[in-house]
C-alpha atoms as a PDB file:
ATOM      1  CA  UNK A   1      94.440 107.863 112.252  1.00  0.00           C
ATOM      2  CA  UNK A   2      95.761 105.107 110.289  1.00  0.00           C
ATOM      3  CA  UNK A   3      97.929 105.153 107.215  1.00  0.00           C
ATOM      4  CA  UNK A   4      98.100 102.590 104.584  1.00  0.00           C
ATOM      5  CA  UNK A   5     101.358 102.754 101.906  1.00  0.00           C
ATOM      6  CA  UNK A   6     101.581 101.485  98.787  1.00  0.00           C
ATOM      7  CA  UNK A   7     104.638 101.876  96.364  1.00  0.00           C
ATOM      8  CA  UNK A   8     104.478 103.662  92.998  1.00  0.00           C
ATOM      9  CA  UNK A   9     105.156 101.927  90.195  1.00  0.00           C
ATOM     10  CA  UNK A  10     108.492 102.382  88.902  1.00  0.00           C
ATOM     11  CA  UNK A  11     109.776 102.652  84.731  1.00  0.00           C
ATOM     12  CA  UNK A  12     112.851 100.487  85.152  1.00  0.00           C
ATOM     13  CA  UNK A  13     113.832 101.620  81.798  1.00  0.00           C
ATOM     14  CA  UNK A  14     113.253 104.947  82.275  1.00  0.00           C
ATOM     15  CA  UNK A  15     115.372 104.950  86.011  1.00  0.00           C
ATOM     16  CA  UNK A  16     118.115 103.111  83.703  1.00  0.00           C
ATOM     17  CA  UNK A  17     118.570 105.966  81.547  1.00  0.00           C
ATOM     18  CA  UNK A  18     118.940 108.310  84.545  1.00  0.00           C
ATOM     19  CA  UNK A  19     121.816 105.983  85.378  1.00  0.00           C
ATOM     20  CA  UNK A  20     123.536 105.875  82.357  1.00  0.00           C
ATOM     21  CA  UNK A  21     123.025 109.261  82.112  1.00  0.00           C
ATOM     22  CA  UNK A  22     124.675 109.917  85.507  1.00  0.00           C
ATOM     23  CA  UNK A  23     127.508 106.922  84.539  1.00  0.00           C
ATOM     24  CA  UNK A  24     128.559 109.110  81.287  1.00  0.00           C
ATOM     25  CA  UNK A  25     128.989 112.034  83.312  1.00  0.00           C
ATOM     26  CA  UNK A  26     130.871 110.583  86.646  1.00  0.00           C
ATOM     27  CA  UNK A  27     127.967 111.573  88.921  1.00  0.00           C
ATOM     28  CA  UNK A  28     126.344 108.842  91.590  1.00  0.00           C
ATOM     29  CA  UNK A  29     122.566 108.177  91.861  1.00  0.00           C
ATOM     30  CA  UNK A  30     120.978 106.839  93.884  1.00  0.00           C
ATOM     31  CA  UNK A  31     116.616 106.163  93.413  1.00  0.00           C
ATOM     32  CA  UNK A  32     114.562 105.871  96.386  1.00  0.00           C
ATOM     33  CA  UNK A  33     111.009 104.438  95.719  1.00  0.00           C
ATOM     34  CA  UNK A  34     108.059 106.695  95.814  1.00  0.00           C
ATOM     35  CA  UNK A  35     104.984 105.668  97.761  1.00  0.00           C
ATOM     36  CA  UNK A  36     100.991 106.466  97.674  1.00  0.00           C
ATOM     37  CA  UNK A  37     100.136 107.218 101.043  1.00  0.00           C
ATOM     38  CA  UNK A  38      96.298 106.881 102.034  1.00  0.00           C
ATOM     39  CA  UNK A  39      94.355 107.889 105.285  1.00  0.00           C
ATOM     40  CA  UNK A  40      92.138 105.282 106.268  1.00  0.00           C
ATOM     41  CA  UNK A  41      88.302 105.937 106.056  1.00  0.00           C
ATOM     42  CA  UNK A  42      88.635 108.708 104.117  1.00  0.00           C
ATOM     43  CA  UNK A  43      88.953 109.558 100.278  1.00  0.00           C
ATOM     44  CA  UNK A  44      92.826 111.180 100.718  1.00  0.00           C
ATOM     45  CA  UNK A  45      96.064 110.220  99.383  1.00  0.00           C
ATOM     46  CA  UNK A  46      99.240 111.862  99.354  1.00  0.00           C
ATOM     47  CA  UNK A  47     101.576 110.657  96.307  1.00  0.00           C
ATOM     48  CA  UNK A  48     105.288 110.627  97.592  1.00  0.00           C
ATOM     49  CA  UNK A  49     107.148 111.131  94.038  1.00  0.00           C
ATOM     50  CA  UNK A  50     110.444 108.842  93.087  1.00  0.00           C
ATOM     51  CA  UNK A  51     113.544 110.548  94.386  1.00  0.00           C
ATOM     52  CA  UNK A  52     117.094 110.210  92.743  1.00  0.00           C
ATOM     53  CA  UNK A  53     119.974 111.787  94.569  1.00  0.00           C
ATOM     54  CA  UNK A  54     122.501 112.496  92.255  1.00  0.00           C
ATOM     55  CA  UNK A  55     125.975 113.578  93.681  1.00  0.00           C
ATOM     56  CA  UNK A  56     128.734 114.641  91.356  1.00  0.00           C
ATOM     57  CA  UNK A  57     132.050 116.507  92.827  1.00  0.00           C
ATOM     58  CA  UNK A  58     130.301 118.417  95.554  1.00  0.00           C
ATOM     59  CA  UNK A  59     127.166 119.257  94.452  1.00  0.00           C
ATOM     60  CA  UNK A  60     124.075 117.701  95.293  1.00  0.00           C
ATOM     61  CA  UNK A  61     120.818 117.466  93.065  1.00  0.00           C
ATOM     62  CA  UNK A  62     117.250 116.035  94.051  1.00  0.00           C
ATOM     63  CA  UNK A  63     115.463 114.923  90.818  1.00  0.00           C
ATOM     64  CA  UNK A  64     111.862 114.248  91.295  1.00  0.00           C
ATOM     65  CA  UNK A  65     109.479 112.253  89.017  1.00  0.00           C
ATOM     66  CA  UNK A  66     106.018 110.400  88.840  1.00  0.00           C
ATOM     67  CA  UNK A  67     106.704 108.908  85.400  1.00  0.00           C
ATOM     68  CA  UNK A  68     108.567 109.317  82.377  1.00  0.00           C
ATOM     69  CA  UNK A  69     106.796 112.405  81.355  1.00  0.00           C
ATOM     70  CA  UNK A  70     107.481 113.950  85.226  1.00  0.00           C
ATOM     71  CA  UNK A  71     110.149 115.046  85.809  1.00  0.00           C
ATOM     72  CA  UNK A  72     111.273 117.847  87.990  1.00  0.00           C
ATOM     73  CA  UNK A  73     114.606 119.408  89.981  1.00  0.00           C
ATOM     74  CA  UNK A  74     114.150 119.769  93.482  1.00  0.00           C
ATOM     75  CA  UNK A  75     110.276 120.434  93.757  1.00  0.00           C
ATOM     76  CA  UNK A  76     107.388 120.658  90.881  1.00  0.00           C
ATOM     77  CA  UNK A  77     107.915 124.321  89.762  1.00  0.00           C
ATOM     78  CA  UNK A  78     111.268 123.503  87.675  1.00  0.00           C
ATOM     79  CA  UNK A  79     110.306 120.881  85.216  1.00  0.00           C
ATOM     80  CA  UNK A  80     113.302 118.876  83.672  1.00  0.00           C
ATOM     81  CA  UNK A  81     114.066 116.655  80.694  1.00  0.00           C
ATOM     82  CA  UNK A  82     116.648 114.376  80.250  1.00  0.00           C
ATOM     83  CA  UNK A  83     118.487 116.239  77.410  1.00  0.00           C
ATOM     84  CA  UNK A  84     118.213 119.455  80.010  1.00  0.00           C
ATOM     85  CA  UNK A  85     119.455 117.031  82.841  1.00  0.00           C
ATOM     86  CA  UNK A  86     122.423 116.007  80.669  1.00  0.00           C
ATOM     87  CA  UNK A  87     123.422 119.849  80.046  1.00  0.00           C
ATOM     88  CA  UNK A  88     123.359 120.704  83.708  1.00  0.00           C
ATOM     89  CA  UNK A  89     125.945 117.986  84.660  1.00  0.00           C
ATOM     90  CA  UNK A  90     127.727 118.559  81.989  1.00  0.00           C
ATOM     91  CA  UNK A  91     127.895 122.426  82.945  1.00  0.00           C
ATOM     92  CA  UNK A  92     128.706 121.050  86.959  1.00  0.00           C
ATOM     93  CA  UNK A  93     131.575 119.064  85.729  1.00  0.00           C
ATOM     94  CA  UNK A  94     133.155 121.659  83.526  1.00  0.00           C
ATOM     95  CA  UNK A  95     133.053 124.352  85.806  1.00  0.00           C
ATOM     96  CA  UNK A  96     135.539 122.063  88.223  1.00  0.00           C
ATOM     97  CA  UNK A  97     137.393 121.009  85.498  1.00  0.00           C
ATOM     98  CA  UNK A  98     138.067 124.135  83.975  1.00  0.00           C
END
């Protein structure tokens, strides 16, 4: 069996306001490129989501997302949205500051 990758497009904008987002709250990100993976000879594809790893204090948090409108913590059954992303490191860094 042979595989054939190809990247998914990224929203440069969009992966910028995950960084600012992280910036304003002293958390680190880090995006790792999602890829469309395809069997040869055959119809199937497997789409690898975008990944950003965001680290702030000790806790760890795997943000998935297709697009702009996609966006999910840790697997596809706990949609997020930015303004929901914002409150929960917000929450993580109060509850080692206070």
């Amino acid at each position: 069996m042979n595989f054939n990758y190809k990247n998914l497009k990224k929203d440069v904008n969009f992966e910028k306001r995950i960084e600012i987002t992280c910036n304003m709250n002293n958390a680190k990100c880090e995006f790792i490129q999602g890829k469309i993976i395809g069997i040869d000879k055959t119809n199937i594809s497997v789409i690898e989501p975008h990944r950003v790893n965001i680290s702030i204090k000790s806790k760890k948090l795997l943000v998935l997302y297709f697009d702009k409108d996609n966006l999910f913590l840790y697997d596809r059954t706990i949609p997020l949205t930015i303004k929901k992303l914002v409150m929960l490191l917000k929450a993580i860094k109060e509850e080692y500051n206070g």
